[in-house]
Protein backbone atom coordinates (compact mmCIF):
# COMPACT_ATOMS: atom_id res chain seq x y z
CA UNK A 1 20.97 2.22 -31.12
CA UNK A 2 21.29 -1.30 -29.54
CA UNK A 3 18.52 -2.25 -26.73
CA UNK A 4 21.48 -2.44 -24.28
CA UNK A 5 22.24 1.43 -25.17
CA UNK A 6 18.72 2.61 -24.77
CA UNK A 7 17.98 1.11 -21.81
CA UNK A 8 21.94 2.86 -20.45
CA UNK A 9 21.01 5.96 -21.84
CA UNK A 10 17.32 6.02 -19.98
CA UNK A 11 18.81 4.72 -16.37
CA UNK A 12 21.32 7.68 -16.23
CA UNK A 13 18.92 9.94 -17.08
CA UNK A 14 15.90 8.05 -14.52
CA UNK A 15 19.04 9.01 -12.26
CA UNK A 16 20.19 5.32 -11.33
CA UNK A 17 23.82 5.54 -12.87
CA UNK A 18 25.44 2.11 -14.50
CA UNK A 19 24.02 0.03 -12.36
CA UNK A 20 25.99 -3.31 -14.57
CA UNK A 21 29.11 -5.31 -13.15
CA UNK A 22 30.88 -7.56 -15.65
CA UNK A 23 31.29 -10.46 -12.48
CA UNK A 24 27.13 -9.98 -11.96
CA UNK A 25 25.18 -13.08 -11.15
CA UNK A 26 21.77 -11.58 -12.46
CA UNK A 27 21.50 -11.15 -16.53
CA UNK A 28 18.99 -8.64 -17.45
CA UNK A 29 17.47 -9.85 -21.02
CA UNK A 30 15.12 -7.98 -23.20
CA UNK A 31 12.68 -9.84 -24.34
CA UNK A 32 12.38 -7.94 -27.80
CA UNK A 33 14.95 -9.58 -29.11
CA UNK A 34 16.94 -11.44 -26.67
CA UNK A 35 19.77 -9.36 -25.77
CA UNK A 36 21.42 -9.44 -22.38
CA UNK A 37 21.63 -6.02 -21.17
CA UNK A 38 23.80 -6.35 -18.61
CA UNK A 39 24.55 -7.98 -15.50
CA UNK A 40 23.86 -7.48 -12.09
CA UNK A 41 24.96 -8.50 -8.57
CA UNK A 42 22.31 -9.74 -6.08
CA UNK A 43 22.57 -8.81 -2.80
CA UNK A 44 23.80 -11.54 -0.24
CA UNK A 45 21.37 -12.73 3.12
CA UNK A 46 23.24 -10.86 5.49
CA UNK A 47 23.26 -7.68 3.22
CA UNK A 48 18.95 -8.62 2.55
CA UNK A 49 18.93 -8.43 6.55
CA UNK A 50 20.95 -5.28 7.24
CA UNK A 51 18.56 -3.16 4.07
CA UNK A 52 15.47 -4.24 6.43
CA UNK A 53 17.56 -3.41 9.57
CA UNK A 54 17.73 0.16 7.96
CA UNK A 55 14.11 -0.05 6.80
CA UNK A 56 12.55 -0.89 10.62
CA UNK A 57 15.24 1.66 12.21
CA UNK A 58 13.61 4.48 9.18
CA UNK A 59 10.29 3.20 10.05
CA UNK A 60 10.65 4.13 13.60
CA UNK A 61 10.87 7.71 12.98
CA UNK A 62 8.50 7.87 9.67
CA UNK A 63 5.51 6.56 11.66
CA UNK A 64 5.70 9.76 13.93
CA UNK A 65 5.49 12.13 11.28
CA UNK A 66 2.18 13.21 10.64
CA UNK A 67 0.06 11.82 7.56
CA UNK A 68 -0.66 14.84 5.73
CA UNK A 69 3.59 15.44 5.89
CA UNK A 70 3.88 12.20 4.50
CA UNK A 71 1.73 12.88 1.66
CA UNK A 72 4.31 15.44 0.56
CA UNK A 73 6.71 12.57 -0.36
CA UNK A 74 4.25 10.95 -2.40
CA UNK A 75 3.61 13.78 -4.07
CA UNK A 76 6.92 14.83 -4.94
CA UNK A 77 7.57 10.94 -6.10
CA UNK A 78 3.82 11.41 -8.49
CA UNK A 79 5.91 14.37 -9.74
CA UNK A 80 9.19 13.02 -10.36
CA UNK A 81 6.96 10.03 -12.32
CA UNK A 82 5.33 12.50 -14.45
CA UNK A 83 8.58 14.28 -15.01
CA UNK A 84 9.96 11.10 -16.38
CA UNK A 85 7.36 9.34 -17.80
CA UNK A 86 8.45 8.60 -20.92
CA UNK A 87 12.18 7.40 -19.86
CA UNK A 88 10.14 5.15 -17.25
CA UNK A 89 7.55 3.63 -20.16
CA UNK A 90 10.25 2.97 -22.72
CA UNK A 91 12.36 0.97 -19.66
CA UNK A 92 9.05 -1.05 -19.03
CA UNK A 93 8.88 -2.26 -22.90
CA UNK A 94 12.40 -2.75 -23.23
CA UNK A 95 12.69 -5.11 -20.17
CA UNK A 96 9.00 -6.78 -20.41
CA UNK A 97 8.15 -6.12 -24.13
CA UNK A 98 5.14 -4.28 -23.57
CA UNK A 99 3.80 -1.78 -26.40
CA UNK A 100 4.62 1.86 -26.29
CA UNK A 101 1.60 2.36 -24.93
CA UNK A 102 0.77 -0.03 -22.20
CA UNK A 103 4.57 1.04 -20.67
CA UNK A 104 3.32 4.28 -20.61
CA UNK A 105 -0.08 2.89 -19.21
CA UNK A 106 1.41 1.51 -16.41
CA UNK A 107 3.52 4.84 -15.35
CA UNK A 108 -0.01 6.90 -15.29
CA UNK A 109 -0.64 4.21 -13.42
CA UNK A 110 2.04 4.96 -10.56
CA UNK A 111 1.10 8.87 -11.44
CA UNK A 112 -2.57 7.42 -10.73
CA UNK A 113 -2.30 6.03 -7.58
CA UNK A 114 0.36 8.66 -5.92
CA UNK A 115 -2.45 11.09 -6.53
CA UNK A 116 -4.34 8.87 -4.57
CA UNK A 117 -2.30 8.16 -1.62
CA UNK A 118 -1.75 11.87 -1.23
CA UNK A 119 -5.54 13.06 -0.86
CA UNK A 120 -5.66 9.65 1.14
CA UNK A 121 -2.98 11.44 3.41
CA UNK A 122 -5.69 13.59 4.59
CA UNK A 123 -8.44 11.12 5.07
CA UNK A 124 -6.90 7.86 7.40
CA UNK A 125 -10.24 7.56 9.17
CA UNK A 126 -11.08 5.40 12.58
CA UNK A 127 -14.50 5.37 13.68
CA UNK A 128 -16.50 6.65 17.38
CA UNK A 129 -18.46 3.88 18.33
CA UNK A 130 -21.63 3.52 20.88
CA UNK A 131 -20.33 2.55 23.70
CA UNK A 132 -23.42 0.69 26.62
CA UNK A 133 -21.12 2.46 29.41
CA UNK A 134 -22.15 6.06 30.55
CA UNK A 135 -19.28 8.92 30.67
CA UNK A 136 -17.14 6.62 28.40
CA UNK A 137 -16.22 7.22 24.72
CA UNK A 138 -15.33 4.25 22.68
CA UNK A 139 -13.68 4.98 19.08
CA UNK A 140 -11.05 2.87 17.31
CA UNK A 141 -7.62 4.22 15.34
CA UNK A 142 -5.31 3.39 12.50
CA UNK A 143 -1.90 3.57 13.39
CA UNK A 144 1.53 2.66 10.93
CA UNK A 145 2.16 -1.39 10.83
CA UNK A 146 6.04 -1.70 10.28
CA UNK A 147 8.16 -2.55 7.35
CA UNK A 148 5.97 -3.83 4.12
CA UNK A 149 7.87 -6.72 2.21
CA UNK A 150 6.73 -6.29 -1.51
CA UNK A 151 7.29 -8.92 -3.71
CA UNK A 152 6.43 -8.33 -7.82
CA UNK A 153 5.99 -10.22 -10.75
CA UNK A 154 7.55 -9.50 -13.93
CA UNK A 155 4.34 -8.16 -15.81
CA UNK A 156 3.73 -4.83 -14.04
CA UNK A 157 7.25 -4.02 -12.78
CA UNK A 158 6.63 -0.54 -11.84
CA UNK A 159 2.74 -0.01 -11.09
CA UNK A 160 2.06 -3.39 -8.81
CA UNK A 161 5.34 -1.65 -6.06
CA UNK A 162 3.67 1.64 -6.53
CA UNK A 163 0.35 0.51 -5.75
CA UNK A 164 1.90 -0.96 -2.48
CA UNK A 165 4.61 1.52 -1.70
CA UNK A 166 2.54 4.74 -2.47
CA UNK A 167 -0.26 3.48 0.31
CA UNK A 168 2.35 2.03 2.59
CA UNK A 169 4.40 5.68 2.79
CA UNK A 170 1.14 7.85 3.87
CA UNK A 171 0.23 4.63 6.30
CA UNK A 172 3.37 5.29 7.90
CA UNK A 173 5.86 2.08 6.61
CA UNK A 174 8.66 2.20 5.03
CA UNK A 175 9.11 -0.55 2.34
CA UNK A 176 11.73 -2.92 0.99
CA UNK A 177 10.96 -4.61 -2.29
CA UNK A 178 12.31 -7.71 -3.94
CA UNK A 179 11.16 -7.27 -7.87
CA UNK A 180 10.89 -10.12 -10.01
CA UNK A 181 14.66 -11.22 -11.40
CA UNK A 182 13.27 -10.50 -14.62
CA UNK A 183 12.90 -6.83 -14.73
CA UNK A 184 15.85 -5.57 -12.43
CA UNK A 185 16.15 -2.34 -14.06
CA UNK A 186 13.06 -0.89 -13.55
CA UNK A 187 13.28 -1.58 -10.09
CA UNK A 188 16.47 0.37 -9.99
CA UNK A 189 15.08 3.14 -11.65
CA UNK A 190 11.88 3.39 -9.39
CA UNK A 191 14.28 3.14 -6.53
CA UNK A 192 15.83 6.06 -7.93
CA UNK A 193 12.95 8.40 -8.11
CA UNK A 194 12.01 7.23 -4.70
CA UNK A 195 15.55 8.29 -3.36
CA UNK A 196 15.42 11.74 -4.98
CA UNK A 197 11.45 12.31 -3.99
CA UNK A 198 13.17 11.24 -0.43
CA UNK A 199 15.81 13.74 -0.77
CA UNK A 200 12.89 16.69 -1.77
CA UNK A 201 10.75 15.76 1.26
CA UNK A 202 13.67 15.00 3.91
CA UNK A 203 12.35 11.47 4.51
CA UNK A 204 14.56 8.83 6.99
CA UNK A 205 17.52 7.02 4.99
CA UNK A 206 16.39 3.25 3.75
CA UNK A 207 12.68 4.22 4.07
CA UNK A 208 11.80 2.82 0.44
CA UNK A 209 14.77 0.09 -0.63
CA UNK A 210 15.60 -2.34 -3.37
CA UNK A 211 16.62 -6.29 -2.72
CA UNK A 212 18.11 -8.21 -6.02
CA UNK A 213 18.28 -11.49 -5.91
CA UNK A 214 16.66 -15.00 -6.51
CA UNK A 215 14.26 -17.32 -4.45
CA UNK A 216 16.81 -16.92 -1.50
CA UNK A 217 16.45 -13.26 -0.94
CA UNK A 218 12.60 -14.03 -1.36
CA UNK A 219 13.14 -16.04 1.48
CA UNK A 220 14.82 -13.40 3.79
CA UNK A 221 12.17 -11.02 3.14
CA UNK A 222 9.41 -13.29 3.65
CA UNK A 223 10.68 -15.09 7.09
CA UNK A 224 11.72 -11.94 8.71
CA UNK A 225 9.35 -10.94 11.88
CA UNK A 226 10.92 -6.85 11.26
CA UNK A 227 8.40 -7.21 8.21
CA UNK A 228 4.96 -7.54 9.51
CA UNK A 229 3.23 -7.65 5.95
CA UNK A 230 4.58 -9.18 2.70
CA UNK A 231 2.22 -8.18 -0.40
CA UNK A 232 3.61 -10.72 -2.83
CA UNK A 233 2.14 -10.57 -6.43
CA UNK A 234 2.70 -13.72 -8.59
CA UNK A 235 1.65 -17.25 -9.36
CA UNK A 236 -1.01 -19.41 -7.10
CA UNK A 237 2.16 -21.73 -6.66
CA UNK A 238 4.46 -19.01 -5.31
CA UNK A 239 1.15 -17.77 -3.05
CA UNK A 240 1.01 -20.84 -1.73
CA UNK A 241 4.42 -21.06 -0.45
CA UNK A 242 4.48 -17.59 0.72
CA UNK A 243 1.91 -17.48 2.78
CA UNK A 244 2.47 -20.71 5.19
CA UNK A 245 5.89 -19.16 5.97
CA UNK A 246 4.67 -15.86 6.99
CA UNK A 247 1.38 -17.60 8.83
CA UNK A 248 4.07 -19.11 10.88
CA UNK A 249 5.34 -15.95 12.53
CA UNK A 250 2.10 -14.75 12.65
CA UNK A 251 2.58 -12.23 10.25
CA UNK A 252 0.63 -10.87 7.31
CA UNK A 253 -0.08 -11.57 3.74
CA UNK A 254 -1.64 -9.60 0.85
CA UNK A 255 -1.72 -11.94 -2.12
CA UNK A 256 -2.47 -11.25 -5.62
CA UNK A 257 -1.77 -14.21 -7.36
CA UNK A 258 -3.15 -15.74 -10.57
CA UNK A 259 -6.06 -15.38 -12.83
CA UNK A 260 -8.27 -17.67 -15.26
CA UNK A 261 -10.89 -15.05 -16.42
CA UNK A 262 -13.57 -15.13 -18.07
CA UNK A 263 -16.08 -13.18 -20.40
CA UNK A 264 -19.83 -14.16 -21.25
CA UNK A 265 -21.21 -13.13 -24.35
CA UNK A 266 -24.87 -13.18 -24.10
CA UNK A 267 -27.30 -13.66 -27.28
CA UNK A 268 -28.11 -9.54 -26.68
CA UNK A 269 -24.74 -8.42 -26.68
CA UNK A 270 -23.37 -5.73 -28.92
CA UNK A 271 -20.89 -7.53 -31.11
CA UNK A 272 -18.87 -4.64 -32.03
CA UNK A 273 -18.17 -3.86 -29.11
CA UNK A 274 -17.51 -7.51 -27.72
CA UNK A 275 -15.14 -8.19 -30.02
CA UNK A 276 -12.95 -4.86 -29.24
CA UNK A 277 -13.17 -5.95 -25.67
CA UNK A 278 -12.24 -9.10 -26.19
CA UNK A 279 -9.09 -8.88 -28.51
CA UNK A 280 -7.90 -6.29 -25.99
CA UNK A 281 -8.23 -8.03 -22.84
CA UNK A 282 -6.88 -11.47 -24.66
CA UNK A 283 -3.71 -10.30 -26.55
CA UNK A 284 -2.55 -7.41 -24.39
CA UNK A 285 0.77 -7.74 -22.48
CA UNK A 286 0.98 -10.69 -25.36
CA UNK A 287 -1.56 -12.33 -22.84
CA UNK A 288 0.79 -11.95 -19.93
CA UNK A 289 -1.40 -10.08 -17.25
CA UNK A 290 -3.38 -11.65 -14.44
CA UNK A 291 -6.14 -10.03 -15.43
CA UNK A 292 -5.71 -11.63 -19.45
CA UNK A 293 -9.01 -13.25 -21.05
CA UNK A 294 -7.96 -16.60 -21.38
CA UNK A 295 -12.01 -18.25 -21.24
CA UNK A 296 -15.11 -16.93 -23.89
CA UNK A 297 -18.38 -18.59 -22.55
CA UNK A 298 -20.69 -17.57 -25.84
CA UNK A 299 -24.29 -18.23 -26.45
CA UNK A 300 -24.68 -21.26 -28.73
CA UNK A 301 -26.96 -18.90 -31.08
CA UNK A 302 -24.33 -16.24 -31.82
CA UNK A 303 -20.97 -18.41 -30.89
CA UNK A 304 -20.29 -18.82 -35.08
CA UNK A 305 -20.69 -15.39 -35.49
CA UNK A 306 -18.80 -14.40 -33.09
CA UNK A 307 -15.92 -16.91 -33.70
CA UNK A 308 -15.92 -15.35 -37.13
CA UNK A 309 -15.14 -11.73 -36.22
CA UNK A 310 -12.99 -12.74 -33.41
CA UNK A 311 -11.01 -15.03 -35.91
CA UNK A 312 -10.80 -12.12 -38.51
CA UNK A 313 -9.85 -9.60 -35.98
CA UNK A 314 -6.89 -11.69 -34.55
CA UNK A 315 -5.39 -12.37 -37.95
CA UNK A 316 -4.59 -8.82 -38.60
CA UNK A 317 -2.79 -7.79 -35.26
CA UNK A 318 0.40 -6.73 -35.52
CA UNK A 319 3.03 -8.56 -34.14
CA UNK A 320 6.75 -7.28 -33.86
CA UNK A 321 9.18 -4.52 -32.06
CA UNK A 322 7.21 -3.30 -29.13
CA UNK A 323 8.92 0.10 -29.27
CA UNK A 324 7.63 0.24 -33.06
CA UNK A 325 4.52 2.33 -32.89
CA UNK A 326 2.36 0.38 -35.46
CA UNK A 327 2.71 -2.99 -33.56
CA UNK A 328 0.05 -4.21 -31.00
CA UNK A 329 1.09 -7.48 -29.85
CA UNK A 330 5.26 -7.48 -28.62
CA UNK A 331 7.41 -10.93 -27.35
CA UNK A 332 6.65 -13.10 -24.50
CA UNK A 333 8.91 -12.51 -21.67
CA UNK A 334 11.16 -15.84 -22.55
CA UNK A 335 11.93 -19.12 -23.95
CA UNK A 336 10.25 -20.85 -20.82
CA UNK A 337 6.56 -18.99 -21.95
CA UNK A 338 6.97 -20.07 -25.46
CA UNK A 339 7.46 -23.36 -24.77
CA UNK A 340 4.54 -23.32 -22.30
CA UNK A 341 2.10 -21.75 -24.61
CA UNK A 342 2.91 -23.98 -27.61
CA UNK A 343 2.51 -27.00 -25.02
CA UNK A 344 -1.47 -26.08 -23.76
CA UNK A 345 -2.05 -25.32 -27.66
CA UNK A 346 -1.24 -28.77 -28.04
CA UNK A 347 -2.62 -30.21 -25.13
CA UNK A 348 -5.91 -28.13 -25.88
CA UNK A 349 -5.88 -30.19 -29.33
CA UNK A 350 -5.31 -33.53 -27.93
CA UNK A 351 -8.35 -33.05 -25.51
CA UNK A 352 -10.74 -32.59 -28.52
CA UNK A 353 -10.28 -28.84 -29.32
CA UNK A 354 -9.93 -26.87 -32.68
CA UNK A 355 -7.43 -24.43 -33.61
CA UNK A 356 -9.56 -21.97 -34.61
CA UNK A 357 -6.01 -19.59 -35.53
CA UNK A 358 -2.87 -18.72 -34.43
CA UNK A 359 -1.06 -20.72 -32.14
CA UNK A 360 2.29 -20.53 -33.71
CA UNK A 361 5.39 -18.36 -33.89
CA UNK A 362 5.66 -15.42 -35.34
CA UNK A 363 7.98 -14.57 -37.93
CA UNK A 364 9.91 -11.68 -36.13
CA UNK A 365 13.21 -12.71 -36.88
CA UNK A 366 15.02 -10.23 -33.94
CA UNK A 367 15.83 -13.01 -31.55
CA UNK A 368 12.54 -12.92 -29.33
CA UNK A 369 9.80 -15.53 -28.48
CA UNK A 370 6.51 -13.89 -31.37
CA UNK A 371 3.51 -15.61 -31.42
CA UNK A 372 0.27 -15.50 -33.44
CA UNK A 373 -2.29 -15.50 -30.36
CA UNK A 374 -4.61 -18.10 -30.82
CA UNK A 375 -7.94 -19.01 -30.34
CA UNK A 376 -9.25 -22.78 -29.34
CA UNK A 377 -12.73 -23.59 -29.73
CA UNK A 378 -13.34 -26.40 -26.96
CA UNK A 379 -15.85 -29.22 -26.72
CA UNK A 380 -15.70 -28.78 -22.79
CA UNK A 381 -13.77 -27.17 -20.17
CA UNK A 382 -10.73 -29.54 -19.90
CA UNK A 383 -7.80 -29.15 -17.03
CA UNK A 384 -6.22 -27.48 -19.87
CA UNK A 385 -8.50 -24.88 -19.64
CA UNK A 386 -8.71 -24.63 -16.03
CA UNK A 387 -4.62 -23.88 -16.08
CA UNK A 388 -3.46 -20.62 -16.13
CA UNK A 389 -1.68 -20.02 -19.47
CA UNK A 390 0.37 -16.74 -19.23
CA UNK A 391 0.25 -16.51 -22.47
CA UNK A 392 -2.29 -14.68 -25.58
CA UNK A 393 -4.33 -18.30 -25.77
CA UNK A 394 -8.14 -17.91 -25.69
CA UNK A 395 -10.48 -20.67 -25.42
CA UNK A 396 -14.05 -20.73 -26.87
CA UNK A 397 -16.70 -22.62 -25.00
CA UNK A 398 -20.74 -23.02 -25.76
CA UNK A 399 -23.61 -22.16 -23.19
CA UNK A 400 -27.25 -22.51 -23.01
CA UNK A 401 -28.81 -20.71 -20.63
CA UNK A 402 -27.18 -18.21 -17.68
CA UNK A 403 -26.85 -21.13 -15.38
CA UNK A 404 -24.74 -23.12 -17.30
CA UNK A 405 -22.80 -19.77 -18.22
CA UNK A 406 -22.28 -19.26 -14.56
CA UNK A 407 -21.18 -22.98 -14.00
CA UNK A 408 -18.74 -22.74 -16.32
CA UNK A 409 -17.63 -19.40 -15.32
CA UNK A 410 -16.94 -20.00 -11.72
CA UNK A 411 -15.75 -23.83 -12.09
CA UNK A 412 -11.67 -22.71 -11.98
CA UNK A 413 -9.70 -22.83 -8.92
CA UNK A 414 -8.85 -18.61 -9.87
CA UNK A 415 -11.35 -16.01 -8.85
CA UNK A 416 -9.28 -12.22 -10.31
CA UNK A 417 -11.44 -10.86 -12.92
CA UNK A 418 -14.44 -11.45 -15.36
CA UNK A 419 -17.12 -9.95 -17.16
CA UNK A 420 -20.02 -10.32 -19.21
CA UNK A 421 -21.11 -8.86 -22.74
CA UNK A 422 -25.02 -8.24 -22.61
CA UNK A 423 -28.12 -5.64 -22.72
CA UNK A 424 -30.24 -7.46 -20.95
CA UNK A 425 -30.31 -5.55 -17.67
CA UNK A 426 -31.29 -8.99 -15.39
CA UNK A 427 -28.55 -11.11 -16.96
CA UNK A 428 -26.13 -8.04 -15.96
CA UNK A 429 -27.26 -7.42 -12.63
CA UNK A 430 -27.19 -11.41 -12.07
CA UNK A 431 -23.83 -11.05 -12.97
CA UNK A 432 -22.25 -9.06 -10.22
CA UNK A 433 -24.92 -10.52 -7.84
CA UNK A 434 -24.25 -12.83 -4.79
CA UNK A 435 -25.06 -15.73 -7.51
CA UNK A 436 -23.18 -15.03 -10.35
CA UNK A 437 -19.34 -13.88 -10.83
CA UNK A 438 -17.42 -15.16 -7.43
CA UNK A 439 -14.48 -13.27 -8.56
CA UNK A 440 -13.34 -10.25 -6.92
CA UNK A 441 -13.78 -7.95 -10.23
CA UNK A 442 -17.07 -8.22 -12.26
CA UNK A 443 -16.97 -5.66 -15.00
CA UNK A 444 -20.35 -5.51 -17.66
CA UNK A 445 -19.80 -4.88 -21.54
CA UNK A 446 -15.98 -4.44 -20.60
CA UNK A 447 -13.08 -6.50 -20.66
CA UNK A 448 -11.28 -8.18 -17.49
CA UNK A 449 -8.42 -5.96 -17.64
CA UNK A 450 -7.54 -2.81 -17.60
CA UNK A 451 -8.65 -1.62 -13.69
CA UNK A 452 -8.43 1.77 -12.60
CA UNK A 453 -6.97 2.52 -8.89
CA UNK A 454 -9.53 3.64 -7.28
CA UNK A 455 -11.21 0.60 -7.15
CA UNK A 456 -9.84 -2.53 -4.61
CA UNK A 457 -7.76 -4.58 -6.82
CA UNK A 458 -7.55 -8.61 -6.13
CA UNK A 459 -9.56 -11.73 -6.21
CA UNK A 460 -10.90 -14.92 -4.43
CA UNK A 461 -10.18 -18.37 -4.22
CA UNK A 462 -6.75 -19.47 -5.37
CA UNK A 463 -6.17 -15.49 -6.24
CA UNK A 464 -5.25 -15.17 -2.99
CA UNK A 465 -8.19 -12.96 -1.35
CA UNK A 466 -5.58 -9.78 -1.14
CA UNK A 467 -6.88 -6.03 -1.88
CA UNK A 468 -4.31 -3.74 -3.22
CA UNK A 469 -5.07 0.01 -4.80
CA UNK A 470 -8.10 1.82 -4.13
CA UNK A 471 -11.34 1.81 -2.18
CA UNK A 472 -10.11 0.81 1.55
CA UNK A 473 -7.12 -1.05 0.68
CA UNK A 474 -5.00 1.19 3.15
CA UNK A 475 -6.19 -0.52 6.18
CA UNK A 476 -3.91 -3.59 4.88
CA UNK A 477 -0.63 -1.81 6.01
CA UNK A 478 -1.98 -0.42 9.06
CA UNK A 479 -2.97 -1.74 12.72
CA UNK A 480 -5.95 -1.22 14.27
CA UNK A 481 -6.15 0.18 18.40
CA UNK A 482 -9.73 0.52 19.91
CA UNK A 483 -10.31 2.86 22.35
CA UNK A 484 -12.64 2.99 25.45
CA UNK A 485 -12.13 6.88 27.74
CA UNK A 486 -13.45 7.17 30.68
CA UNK A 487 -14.02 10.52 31.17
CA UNK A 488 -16.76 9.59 34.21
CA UNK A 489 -16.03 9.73 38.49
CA UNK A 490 -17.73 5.79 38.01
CA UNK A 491 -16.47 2.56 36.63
CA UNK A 492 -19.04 0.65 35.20
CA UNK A 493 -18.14 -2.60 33.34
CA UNK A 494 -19.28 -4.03 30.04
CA UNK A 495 -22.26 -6.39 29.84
CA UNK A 496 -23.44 -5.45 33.38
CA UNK A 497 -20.78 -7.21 35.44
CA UNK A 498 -20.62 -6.19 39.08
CA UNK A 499 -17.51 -6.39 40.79
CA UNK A 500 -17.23 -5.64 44.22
């Protein structure tokens, strides 16, 4: 069965119909070997403006119901996801390339964090506060924001909306999504499960909605003042240009945008496991998460060693099919991140580095971009290696002491995720200290990548600052009212001030 068939066969059954028009502006490609799926049409401005129209007008009446009721739709979409898992994880690797596994990774995912919103139904928490003013009671409360613009990358097609849109329903929001142009058809299926899970739980019509289209439709969502937050997950540059826009209508951003991590491997680190770590976190995705190893900062006294197993390790990954069950490292999403990779393992070369292997393509003769992932021992850290490559291309650099780990560590403009490799209890607790990681995920004797959701998710500096997932992330698509009662015969003001 062709890729095109498969990927037919699944959306019927995800319940999204034939969702292809022969006259469709938007090609949907597989990266495993190249094949246009089908075509799609993208919606036009005014049509982008009337889907949020319907999203504020549905908003209006979901932000009366009462949390716990709007937990119910969560669940039955955490259902619906585990129902259909399977159909939903095969979609992912047909239309990003991911392995078997990691597509079905990244539905638990969405099963993950549904779970979450739906105890977090029954747990939107304000505060009662001290308040200097006899007979008074001062507390503060959460209430729904509005519509929440959601704007994905191509790397997590499904889990990065549900991390957004399974908060955002308990909060109270409905939610209108722009996916990336890349993976159109899982956003078509997730927007079918929503609209069933909608039908279960009698939710308002254009609460959760779908916008295709290009930078255009990016630009309705993001300058519309119905949308009070846009969560846009992507590239610093794309950040960057969100953000300003929305700043200007005073609204709000939660940005999760790119990643240059890192991983120290300290002199009392356990190899073994180092190296597992490592490969994982570096050739996962084919190197195309945010959360990728892309920098090894290893102590001069084991860095040969460790080279060594890395180097063996990386020559015996298998790289093909990413619906074949053996392989572990599938395509890169297109011809634009081959050419990219091949150009910073050349660049990395020209600034003084050494191939230590890989670094060329694969021989997968099905049409899509292969790679060997490679590994570049550098003298320094170059610009090269302060760029984001989203692609499997690690570079080795030496340290002395923790210090100079650290400076190299934190000198990137990126701040997502990083970790260190050690036993030594001080260098580990240095680590996550005030002084050592200044990204917003320090992880010890484990990879980068690979969070869980209950945990905040997002990072500092050119990351964007933005907290998605767990811990208190919620508060992002809600507003905050204080409240002062006077339940007193007096009026007393604050700080003493007598009037009258």
């Amino acid at each position: 069965m062709t890729t095109s068939q498969l990927a037919r066969d699944i959306l019927d059954r995800l319940g999204a119909g034939d969702p292809f028009t022969p006259h469709g502006d938007l090609a949907c490609v597989s990266p495993i070997d190249g094949s246009e799926l089908g075509r799609v049409r993208s919606h036009s401005p005014d049509e982008a403006s009337q889907v949020i129209e319907r999203a504020h007008a549905a908003f209006q009446q979901w932000r009366t119901v009462p949390a716990p009721v709007r937990g119910q739709f969560v669940r039955e979409l955490g259902e619906l996801l585990r129902e259909h898992k399977d159909d939903l994880g095969a979609l992912v690797s047909i239309e990003v390339g991911k392995i078997v596994s990691e597509g079905l990774g990244e539905v638990q995912e969405m099963i993950d964090i549904c779970d979450l919103a739906v105890g977090l139904s029954r747990q939107l928490h304000g505060l009662t506060i001290a308040t200097e003013r006899p007979g008074h009671r001062m507390m503060e409360q959460w209430h729904p924001l509005g519509v929440t613009g959601v704007i994905s990358a191509f790397n997590f097609p499904v889990a990065v909306w549900s991390w957004n849109a399974a908060l955002a329903f308990v909060c109270g929001d409905a939610v209108v999504w722009k996916p990336s142009e890349k993976t159109l058809l899982t956003a078509l299926a997730c927007q079918a499960l929503a609209t069933e899970a909608g039908r279960r739980a009698g939710v308002p019509d254009g609460l959760s909605s779908v916008l295709l289209g290009g930078r255009t439709i990016g630009e309705v969502l993001v300058d519309d003042p119905r949308v009070p937050l846009v969560s846009a997950t992507g590239s610093t540059r794309m950040g960057k240009e969100v953000a300003p826009r929305v700043a200007a209508r005073l609204g709000r951003t939660l940005l999760e945008l790119g990643g240059n991590n890192a991983a120290i491997v300290a002199p009392s680190a356990d190899l073994d496991l180092a190296v597992r770590g490592i490969v994982f976190s570096a050739v996962g995705t084919a190197g195309q998460r945010c959360t990728s190893l892309r920098r090894i900062i290893v102590h001069e006294s084991i860095k040969d060693d460790l080279v060594t197993r890395l180097k063996a390790a990386y020559e015996t990954l298998p790289i093909g099919s990413p619906l074949e069950a053996s392989t572990l490292v599938g395509p890169l999403v297109d011809e634009g991140a081959f050419k990219a990779f091949g150009s910073a393992v050349d660049q990395a070369q020209a600034d003084g580095g050494t191939l230590v292997t890989g670094g060329t393509q694969a021989d997968v003769d099905n049409g899509g971009f292969y790679v060997h992932p490679a590994i570049v021992d550098m003298p320094d850290q170059s610009d090269i290696v302060k760029t984001e490559t989203f692609a499997p291309l690690l570079y080795v650099l030496t340290y002395t002491d923790l210090d100079d780990a650290l400076r190299l560590h934190n000198d990137v403009a990126q701040g997502l995720s990083s970790s260190i490799f050690t036993l030594d209890v001080r260098e580990a607790e240095t680590f996550v200290s005030v002084i050592g990681s200044d990204c917003g995920i320090a992880n010890v004797n484990i990879g980068p990548s690979g969070a869980e959701i209950g945990g905040a998710f997002g990072g500092e500096k050119d990351t964007g600052g933005g907290r998605e997932s767990g811990s208190d992330a919620w508060r992002a698509y809600m507003r905050r009212s204080t409240n002062t009662v006077n339940y007193s015969t007096e009026l007393p003001l604050a700080q003493g001030v007598e009037f009258g």
